[in-house]
Protein backbone atom coordinates (compact mmCIF):
# COMPACT_ATOMS: atom_id res chain seq x y z
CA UNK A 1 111.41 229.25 186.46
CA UNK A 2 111.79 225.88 188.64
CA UNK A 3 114.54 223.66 187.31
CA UNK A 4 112.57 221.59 185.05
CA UNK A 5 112.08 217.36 185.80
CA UNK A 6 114.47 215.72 183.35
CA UNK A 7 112.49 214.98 180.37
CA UNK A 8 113.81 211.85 178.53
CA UNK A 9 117.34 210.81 179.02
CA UNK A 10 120.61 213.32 178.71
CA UNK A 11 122.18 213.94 175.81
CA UNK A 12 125.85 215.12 175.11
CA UNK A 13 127.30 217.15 172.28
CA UNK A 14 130.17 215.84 169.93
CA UNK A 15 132.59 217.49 172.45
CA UNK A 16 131.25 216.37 175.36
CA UNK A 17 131.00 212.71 174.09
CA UNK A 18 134.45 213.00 173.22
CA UNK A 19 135.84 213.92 176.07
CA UNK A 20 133.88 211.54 178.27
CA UNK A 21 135.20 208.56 175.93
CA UNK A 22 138.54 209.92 176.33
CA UNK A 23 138.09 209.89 179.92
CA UNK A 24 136.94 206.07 179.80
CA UNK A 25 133.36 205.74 179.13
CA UNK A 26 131.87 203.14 177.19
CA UNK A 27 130.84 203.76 173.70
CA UNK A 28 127.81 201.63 172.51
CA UNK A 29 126.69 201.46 168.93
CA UNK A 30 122.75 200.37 169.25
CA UNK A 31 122.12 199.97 165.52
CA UNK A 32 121.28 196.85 163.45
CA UNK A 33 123.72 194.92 162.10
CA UNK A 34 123.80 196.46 158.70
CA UNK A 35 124.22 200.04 160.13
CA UNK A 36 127.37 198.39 161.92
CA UNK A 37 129.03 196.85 158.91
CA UNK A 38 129.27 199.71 156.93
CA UNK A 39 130.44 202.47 159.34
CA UNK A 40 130.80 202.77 163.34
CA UNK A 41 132.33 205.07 165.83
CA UNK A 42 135.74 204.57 166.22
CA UNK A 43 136.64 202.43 169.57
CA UNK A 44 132.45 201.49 170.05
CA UNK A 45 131.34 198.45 171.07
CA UNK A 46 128.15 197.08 169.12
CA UNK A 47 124.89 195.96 170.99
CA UNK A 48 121.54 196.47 168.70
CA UNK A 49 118.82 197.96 170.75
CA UNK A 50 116.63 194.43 170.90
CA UNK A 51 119.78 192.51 172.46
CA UNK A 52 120.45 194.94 175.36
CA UNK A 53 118.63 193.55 178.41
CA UNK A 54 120.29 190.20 177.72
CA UNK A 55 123.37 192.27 177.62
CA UNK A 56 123.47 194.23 180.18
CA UNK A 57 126.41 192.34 182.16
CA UNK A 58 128.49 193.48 179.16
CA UNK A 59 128.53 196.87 180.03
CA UNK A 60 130.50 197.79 183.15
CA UNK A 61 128.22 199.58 185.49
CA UNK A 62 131.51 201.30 187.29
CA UNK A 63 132.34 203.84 183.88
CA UNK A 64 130.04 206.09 182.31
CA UNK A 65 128.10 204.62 179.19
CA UNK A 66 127.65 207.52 175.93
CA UNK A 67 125.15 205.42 173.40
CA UNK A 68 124.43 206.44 169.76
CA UNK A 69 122.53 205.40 167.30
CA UNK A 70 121.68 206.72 163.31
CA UNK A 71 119.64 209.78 164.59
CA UNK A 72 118.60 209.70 167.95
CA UNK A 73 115.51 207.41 168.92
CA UNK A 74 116.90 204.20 169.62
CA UNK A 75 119.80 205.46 171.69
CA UNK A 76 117.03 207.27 173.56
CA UNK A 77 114.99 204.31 174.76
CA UNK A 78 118.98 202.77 175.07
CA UNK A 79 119.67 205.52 177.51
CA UNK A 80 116.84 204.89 179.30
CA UNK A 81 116.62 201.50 179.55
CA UNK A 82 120.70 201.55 180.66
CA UNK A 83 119.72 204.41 183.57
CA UNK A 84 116.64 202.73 184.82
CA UNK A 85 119.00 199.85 185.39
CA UNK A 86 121.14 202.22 187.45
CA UNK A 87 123.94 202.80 184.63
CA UNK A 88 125.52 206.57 184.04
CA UNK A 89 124.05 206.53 180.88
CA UNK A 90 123.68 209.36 177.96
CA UNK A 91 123.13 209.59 174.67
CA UNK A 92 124.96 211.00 171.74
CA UNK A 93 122.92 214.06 170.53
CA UNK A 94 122.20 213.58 166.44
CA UNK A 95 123.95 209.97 166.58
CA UNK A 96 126.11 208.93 163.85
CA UNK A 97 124.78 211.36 161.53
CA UNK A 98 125.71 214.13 163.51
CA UNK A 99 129.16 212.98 163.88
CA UNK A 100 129.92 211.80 160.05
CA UNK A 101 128.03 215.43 159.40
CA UNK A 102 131.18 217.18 161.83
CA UNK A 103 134.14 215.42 159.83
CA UNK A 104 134.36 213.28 162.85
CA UNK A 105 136.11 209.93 162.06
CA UNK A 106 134.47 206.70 161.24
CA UNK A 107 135.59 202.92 161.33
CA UNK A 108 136.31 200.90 158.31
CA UNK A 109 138.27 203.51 156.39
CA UNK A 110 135.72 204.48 153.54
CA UNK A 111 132.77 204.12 156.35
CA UNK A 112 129.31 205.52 155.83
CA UNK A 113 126.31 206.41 157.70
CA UNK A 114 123.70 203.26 156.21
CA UNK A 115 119.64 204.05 156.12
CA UNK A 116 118.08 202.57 159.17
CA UNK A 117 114.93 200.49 158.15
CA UNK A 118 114.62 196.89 156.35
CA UNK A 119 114.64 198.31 152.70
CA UNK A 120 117.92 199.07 153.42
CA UNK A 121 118.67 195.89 154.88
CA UNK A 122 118.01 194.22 151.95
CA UNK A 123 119.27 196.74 149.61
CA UNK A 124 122.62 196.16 151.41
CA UNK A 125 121.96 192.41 150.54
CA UNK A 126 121.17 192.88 146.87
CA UNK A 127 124.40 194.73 147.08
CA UNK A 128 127.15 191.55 148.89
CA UNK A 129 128.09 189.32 145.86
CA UNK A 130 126.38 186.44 145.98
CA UNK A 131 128.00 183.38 146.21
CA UNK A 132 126.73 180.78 144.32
């Protein structure tokens, strides 16, 4: 069988993502804001999906880029939109949940993996104290 045409963008496993941040690649969180707030990939910097091509000089085209997102769509089109723009992008393969699902540490201490979606948005809302 011919090597088969790379279909979508490349993904990396837990280890593999690991190793490449230790190694100096850039970690980008493409979640909303919410997803953010209440748990993140240690040492990840945060740019939501709709805010990348404004900020693309962020990321430093000279060290490998790993993305992630809850599950896996968003980093995808991230990953795609980073190599088409001549990045070393991949993705994280099962995003955050995959990670949080391995043990694997998240930022604040107490961190969880939020519901993508508005519902959640404003459930997390109905949730903040209100100050009044």
């Amino acid at each position: 069988m011919a090597a088969a045409a790379q279909n979508g963008p490349r993904e990396v496993g837990r280890e593999e993502a690991r190793k490449l941040i230790d190694e100096g690649a850039q970690l980008i969180d493409v979640r909303a804001d919410h997803e953010w707030e209440v748990g993140r990939i240690a040492g990840a910097t945060h740019v939501p999906l709709p805010e990348i091509p404004q900020r693309l000089g962020e990321i430093d085209k000279d060290r490998p880029v790993v993305l992630y997102c809850r599950g896996g769509n968003r980093s995808s089109m991230a990953t795609e939109a980073l190599t088409d723009a001549g990045y070393d992008a991949v993705k994280l393969s099962e995003g955050i949940v995959g990670w949080s699902g391995d043990g694997l540490p998240l930022e604040p201490e107490g961190g969880y993996v939020a519901d993508s979606g508005e519902a959640s948005a404003i459930l997390q809302a109905q949730k903040k104290p209100s100050h009044s």
